[in-house]
Protein backbone atom coordinates (compact mmCIF):
# COMPACT_ATOMS: atom_id res chain seq x y z
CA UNK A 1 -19.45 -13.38 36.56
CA UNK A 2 -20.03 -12.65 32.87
CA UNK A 3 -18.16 -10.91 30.70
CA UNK A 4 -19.43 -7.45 29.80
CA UNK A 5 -19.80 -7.66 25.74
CA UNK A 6 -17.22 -4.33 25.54
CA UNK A 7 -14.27 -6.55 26.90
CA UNK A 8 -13.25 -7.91 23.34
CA UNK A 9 -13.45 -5.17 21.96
CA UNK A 10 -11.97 -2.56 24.76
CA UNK A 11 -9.19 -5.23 24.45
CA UNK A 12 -9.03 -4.84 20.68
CA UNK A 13 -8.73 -1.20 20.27
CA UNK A 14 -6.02 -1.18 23.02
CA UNK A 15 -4.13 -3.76 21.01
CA UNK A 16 -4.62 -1.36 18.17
CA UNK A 17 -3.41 1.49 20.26
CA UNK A 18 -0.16 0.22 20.96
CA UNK A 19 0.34 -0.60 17.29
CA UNK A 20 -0.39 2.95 16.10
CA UNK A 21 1.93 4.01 19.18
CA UNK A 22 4.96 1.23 17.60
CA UNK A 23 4.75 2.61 14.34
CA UNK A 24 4.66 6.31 15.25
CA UNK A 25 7.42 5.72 17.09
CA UNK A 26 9.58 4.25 14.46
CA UNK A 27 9.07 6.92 12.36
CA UNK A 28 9.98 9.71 15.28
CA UNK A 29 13.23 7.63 15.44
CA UNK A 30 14.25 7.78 12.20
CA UNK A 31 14.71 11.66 11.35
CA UNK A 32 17.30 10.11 7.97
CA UNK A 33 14.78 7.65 6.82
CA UNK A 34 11.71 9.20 7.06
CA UNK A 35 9.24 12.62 6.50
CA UNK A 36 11.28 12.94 3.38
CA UNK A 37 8.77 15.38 2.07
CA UNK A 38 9.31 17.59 4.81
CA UNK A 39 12.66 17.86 4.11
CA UNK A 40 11.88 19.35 1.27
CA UNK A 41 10.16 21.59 2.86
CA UNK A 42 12.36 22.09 5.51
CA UNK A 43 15.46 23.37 3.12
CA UNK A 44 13.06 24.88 0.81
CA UNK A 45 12.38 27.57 3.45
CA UNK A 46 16.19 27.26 4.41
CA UNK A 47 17.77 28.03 0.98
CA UNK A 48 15.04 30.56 0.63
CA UNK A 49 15.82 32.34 3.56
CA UNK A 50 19.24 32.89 2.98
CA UNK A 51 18.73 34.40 -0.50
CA UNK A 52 18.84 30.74 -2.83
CA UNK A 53 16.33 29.61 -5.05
CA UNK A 54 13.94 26.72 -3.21
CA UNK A 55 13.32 25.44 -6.56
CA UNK A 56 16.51 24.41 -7.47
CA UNK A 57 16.78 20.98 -6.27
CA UNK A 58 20.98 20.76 -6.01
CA UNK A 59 20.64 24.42 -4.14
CA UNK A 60 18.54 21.85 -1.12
CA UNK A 61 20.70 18.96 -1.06
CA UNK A 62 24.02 21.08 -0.89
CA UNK A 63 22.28 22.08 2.51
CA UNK A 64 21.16 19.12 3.69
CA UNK A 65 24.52 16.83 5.23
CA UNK A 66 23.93 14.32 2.55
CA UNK A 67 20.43 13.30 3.09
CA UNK A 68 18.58 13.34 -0.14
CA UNK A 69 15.89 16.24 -0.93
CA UNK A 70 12.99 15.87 -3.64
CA UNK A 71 12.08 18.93 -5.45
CA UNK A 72 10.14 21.37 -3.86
CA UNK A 73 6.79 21.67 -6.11
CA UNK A 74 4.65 23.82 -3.53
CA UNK A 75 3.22 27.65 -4.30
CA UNK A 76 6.01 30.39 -3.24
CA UNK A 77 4.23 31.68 -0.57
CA UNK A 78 3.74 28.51 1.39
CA UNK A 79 7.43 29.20 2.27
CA UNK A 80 6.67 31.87 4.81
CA UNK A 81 4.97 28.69 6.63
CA UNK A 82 7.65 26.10 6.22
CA UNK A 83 10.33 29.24 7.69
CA UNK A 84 8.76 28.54 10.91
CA UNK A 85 10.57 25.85 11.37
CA UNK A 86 13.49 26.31 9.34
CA UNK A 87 14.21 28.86 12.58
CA UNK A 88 15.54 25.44 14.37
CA UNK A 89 18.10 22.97 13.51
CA UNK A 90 16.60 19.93 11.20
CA UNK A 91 16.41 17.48 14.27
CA UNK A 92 13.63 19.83 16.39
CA UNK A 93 11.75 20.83 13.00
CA UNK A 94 11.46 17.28 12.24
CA UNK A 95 9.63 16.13 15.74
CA UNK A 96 7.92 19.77 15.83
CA UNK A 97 6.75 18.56 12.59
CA UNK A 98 6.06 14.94 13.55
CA UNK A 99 3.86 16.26 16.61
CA UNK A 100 2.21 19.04 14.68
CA UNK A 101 0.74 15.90 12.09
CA UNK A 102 -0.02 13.85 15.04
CA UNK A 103 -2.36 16.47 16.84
CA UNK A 104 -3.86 17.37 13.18
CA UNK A 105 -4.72 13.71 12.72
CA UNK A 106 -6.57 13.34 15.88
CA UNK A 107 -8.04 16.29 15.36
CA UNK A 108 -9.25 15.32 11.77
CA UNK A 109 -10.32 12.08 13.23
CA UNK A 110 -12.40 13.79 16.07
CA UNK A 111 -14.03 15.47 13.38
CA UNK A 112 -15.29 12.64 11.19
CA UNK A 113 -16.24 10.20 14.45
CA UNK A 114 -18.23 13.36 16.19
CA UNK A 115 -19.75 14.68 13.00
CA UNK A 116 -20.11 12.13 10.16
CA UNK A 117 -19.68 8.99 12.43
CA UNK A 118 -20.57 9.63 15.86
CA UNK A 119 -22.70 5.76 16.17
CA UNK A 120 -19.95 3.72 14.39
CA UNK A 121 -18.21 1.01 16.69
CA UNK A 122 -14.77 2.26 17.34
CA UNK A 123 -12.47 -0.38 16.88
CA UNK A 124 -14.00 -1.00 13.75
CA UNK A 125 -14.15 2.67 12.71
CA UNK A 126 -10.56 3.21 13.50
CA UNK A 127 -9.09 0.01 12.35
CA UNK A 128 -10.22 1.07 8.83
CA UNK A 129 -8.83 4.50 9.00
CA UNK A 130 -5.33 2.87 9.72
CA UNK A 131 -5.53 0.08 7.04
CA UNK A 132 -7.93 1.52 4.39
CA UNK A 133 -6.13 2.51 0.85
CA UNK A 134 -2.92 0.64 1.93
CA UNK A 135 -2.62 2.37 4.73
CA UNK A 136 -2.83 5.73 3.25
CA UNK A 137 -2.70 7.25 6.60
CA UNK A 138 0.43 6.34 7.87
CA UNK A 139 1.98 6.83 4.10
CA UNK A 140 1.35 10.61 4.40
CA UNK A 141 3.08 10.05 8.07
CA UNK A 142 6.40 8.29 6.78
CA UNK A 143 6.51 10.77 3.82
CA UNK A 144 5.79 13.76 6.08
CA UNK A 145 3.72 15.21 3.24
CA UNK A 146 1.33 17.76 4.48
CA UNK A 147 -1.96 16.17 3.19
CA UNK A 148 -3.13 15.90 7.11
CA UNK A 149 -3.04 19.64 7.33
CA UNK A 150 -4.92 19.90 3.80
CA UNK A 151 -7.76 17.20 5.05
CA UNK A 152 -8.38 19.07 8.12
CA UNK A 153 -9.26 22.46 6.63
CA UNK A 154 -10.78 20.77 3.96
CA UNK A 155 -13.17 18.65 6.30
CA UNK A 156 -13.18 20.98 8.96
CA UNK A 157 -14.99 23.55 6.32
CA UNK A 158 -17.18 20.30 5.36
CA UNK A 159 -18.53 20.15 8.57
CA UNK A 160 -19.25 24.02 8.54
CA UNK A 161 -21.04 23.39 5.26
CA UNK A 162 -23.01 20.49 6.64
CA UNK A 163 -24.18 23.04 9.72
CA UNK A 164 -25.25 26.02 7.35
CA UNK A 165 -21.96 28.41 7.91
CA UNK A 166 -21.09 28.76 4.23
CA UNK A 167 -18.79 31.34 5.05
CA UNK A 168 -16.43 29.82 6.65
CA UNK A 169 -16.26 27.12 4.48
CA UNK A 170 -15.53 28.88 2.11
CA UNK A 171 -12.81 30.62 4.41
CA UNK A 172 -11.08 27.14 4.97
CA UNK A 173 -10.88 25.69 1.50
CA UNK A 174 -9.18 28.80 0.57
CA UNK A 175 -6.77 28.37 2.86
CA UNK A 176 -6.68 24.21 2.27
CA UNK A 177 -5.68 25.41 -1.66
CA UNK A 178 -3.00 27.16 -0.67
CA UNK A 179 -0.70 24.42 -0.52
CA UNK A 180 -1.66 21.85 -3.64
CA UNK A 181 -4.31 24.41 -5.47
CA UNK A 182 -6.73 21.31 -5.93
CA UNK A 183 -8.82 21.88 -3.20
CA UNK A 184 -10.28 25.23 -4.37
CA UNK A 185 -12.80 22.66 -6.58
CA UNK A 186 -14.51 21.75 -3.45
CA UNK A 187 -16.19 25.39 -3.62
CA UNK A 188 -18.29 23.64 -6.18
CA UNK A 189 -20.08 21.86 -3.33
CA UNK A 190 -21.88 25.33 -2.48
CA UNK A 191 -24.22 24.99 -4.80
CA UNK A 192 -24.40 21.28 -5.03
CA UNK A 193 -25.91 21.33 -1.46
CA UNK A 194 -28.23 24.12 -2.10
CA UNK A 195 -26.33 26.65 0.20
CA UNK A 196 -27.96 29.80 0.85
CA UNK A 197 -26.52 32.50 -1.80
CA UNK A 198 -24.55 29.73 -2.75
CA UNK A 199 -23.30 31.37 -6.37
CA UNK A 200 -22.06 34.43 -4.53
CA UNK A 201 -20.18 32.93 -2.10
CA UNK A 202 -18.88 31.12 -4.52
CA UNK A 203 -18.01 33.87 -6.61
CA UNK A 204 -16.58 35.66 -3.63
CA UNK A 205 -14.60 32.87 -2.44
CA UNK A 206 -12.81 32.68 -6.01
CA UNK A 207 -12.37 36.24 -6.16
CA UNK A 208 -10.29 35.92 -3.03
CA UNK A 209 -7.53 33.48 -3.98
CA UNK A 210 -7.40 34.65 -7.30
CA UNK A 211 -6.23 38.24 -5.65
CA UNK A 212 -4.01 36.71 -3.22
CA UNK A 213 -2.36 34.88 -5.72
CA UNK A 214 -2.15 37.78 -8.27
CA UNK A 215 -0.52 40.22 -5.15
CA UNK A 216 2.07 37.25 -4.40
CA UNK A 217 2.59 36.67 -7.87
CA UNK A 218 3.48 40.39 -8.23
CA UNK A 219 5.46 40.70 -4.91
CA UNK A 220 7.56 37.54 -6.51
CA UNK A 221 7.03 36.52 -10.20
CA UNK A 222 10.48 35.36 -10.07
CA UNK A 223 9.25 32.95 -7.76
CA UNK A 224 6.66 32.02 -9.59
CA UNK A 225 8.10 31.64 -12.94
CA UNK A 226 10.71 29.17 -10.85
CA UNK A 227 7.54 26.98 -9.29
CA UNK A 228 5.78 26.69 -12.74
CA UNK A 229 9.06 25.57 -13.89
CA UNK A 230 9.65 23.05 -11.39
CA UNK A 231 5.93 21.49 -11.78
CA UNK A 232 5.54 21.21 -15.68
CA UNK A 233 8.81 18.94 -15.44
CA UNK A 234 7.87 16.53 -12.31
CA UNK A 235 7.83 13.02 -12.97
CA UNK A 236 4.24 11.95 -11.83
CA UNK A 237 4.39 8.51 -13.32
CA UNK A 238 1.96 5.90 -11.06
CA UNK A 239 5.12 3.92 -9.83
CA UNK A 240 6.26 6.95 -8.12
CA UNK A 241 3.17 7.21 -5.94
CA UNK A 242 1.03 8.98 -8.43
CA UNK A 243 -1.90 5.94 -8.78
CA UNK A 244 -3.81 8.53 -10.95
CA UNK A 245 -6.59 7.99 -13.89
CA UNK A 246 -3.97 10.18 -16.20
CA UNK A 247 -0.93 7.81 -15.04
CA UNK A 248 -3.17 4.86 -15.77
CA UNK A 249 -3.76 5.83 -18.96
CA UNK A 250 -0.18 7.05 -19.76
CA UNK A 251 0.86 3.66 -18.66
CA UNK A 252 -1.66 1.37 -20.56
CA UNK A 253 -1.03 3.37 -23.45
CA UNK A 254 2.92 2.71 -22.80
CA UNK A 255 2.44 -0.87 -22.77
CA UNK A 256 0.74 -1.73 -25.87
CA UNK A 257 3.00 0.64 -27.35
CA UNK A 258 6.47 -1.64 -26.06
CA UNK A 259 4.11 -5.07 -26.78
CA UNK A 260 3.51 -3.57 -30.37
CA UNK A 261 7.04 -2.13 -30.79
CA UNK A 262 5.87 0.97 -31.64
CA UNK A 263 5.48 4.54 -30.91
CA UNK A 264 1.85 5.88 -29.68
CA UNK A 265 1.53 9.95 -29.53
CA UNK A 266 1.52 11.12 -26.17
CA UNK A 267 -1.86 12.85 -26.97
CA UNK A 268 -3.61 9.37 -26.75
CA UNK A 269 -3.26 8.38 -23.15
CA UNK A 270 -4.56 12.65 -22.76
CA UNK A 271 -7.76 11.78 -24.83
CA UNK A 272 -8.25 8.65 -23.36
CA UNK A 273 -8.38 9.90 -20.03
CA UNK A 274 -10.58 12.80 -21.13
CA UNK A 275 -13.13 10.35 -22.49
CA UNK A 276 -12.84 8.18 -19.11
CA UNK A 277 -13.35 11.41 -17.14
CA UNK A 278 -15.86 12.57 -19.14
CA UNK A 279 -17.95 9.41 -18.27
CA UNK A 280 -17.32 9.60 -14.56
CA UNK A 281 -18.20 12.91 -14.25
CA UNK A 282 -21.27 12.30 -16.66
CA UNK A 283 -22.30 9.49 -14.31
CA UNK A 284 -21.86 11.51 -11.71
CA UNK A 285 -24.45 14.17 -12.25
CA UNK A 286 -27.10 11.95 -13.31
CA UNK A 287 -27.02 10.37 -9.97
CA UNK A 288 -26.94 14.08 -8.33
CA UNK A 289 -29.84 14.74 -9.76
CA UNK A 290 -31.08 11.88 -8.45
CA UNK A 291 -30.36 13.01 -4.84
CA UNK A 292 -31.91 16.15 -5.46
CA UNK A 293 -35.11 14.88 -6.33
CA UNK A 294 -38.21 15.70 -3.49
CA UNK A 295 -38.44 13.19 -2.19
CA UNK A 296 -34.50 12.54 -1.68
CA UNK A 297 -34.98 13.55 2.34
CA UNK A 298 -31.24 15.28 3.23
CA UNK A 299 -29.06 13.60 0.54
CA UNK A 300 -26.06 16.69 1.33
CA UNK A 301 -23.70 14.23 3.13
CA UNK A 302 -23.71 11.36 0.25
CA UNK A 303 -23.64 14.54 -2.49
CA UNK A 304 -21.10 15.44 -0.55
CA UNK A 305 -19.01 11.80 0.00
CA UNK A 306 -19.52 11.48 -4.04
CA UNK A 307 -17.85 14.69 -5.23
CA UNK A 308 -14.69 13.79 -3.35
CA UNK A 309 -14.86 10.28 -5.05
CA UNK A 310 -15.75 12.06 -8.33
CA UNK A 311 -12.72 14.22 -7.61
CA UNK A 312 -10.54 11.98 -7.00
CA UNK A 313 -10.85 9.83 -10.18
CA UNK A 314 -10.83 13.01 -12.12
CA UNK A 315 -7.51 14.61 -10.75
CA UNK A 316 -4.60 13.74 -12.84
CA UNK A 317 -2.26 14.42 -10.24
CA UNK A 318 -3.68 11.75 -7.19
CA UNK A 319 -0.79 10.30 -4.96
CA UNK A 320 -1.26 7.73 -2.84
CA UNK A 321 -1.38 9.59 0.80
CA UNK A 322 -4.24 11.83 -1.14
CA UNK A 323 -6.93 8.96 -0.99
CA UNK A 324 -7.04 10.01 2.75
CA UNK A 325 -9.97 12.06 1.41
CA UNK A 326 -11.74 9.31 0.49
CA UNK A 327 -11.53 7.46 4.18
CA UNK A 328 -14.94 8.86 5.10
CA UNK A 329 -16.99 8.05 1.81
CA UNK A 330 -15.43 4.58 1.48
CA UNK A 331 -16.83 3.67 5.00
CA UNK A 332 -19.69 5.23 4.46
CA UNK A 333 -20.50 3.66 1.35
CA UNK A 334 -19.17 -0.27 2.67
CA UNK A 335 -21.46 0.44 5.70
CA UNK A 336 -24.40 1.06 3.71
CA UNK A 337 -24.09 -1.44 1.12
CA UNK A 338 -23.23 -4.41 2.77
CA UNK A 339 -24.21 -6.65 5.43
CA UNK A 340 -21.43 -7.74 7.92
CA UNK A 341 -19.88 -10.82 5.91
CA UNK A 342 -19.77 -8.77 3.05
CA UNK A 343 -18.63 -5.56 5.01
CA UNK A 344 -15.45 -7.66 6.62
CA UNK A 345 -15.01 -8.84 2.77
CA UNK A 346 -14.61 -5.18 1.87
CA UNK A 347 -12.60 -4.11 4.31
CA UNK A 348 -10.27 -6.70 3.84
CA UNK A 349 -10.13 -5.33 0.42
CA UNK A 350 -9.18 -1.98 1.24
CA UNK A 351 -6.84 -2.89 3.80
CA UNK A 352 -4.35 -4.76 0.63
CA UNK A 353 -1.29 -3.19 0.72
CA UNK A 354 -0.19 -1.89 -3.04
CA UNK A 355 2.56 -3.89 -3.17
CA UNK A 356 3.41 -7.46 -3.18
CA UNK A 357 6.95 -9.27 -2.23
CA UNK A 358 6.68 -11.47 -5.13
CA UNK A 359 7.77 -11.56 -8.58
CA UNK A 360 5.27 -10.81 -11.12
CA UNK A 361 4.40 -9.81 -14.21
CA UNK A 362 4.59 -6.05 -15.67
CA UNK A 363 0.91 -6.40 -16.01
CA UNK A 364 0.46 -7.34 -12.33
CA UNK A 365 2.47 -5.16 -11.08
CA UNK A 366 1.02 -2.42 -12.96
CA UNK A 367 -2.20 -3.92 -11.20
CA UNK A 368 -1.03 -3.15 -7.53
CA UNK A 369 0.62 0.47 -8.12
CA UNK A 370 -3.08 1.03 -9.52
CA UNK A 371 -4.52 -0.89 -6.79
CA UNK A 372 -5.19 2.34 -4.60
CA UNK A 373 -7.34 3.67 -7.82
CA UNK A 374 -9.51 0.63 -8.59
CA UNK A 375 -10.73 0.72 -4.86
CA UNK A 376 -12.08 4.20 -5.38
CA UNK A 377 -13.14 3.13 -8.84
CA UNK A 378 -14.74 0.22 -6.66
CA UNK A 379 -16.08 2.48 -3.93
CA UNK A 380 -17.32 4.82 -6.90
CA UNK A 381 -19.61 2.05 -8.20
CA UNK A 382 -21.06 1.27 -4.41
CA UNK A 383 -22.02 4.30 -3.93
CA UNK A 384 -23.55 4.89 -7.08
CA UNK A 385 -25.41 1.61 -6.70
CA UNK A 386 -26.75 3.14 -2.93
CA UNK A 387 -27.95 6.56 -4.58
CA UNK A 388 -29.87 4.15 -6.97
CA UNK A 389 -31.38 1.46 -4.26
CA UNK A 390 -31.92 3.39 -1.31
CA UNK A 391 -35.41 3.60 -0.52
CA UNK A 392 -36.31 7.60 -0.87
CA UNK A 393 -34.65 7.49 -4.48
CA UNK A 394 -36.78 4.58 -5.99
CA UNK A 395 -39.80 6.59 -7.17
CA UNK A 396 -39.10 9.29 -9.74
């Protein structure tokens, strides 16, 4: 009897199953190892509620039985969040936690397979969202860093923008910025995709969070004054998990000054990466108005898969569980640019871990902690090169 063509791969994504399952597991098992970020957020809320300042990074790890707690670096009011489980010991926040990632992730998943991806083969589909960016996935799962929560409302209000509901789009990336501020540049996409009254909901949507954030800052400027504090001094260097253009350049800049035995002003590496933004974003456009040309057909989803890309070379804070926003346009863009040789070659690519067990060079190692960057600047380039080629953008 012959085998039906689904076995292998039936058999595959099972295989793959219990591998997510092992490594999800590890990490539920390991409350003092792992989801460090959480506990952050965790004692944040703790210290807060009991009258201490959250920003105060000895206040958290006098509370926390010797485990070690980074700074907390997140907007004051995101607080009243994290006290909902601060309500239970550290133990049942961390697997409330744990689960409440786990359901978010299959519900961001559901969302790019039904609605961006619904023809894709799934083994293949989901074997790159595990692997893709060194695993970026499952880094924002051992840190227990809330980007999962972020990406949902972010590409949840995508998807509401792709179906003409503008509104609550804009309703979800309002509430996506509340925890890292970044994502309140994705309103720009209103009027990239030709929205209906794009500007005003635009407008509207920015007139929003600026009053929320005015009212909390004048509930709390205390607060406040405590959180701008804590950011302007965090170490964001690209061997801490920060893989960003501005790291990049702070680094390059860093070595040929050591190399020269000199001293380079620190407002070099900021000019450099102006000028290198400057280009991307230049680049950028042209090939946006080259998707909004007549004969373009629907271009909205690749404007859309570029911006992020865009973004993401352009923010100069970009750590390495972030590039989880850039799952969907990197498979996009592999899956329309190559043929299957060349697609496994890709893959493969963005499947390298950032790291190496080897000794090497500061130059080479420099090269991996940058690794996660040069595949978006890589991915950047594809997709640029399938705005160009593909065949409704050829005649002018």
């Amino acid at each position: 009897m012959p085998t039906s063509p689904r076995g292998p791969r039936v058999i595959l994504l099972v295989l793959l199953s219990f591998f997510v399952v092992y490594i999800f597991a590890e990490i539920a098992r390991n409350p003092d190892q792992r989801q460090w970020d959480f506990r952050t957020y965790y004692y944040a809320a703790l210290t807060q509620a009991s009258g201490g300042n959250p920003y105060d990074v000895a206040q958290l790890n006098s509370r926390a039985d010797g485990l070690t707690v980074p700074p907390f670096i997140y907007p004051p009011p995101t607080l009243t969040f994290f006290k909902l489980f601060a309500a239970v010991p550290y133990t049942v926040a961390y697997q409330l936690w744990f689960a409440l990632k786990l359901l978010l992730a299959a519900i961001l998943i559901f969302l790019w397979r039904k609605y961006l991806f619904p023809d894709e083969p799934a083994f293949v589909f989901y074997l790159f969202l595990l692997l893709a960016f060194g695993a970026t996935f499952y880094i924002d799962f051992v840190t227990g860093n809330m980007t999962v929560i972020e990406q949902v409302l972010l590409w949840l209000g995508i998807v509401f923008l792709l179906r003409g509901r503008p509104l609550a789009f804009c309703v979800t990336v309002v509430f996506a910025s509340a925890f890292k501020l970044t994502p309140i540049v994705f309103l720009f996409l209103l009027p990239l995709v030709g929205a209906r009254h794009a500007w005003r909901y635009f407008v509207g949507a920015i007139a929003v969070a600026a009053a929320a954030t005015g009212l909390a800052y004048f509930l709390d400027p205390g607060a406040w004054g405590q959180f701008f504090a804590t950011l302007s001094v965090a170490d964001e260097a690209g061997q801490l998990g920060n893989p960003s253009t501005l790291s990049l350049c702070r680094d390059l800049i860093g070595s040929i000054a050591d190399k020269w035995g000199t001293t380079i002003p620190g407002v070099v590496p900021v000019a450099l990466y102006a000028i290198v933004i400057a280009g991307i974003l230049w680049v950028s456009a042209q090939h946006l108005r080259i998707l909004k040309r007549p004969n373009a057909g629907d271009p909205n989803l690749i404007v859309i898969f570029l911006f992020c890309l865009a973004v993401a070379l352009a923010m100069p804070r970009f750590k390495t569980y972030s590039f989880m926003l850039l799952l969907p346009p990197a498979y996009y863009t592999i899956r329309n640019n190559a043929r299957l040789p060349a697609f496994g070659f890709l893959v493969a690519l963005l499947a390298l871990s950032a790291s190496t067990p080897f000794p090497v060079s500061p130059y080479l190692r420099m090269f991996w902690t940058y690794y996660p960057l040069f595949l978006a600047v890589l991915v950047w380039g594809l997709l640029l090169h399938h705005i160009r080629t593909r065949p409704s953008s050829r005649t002018p």
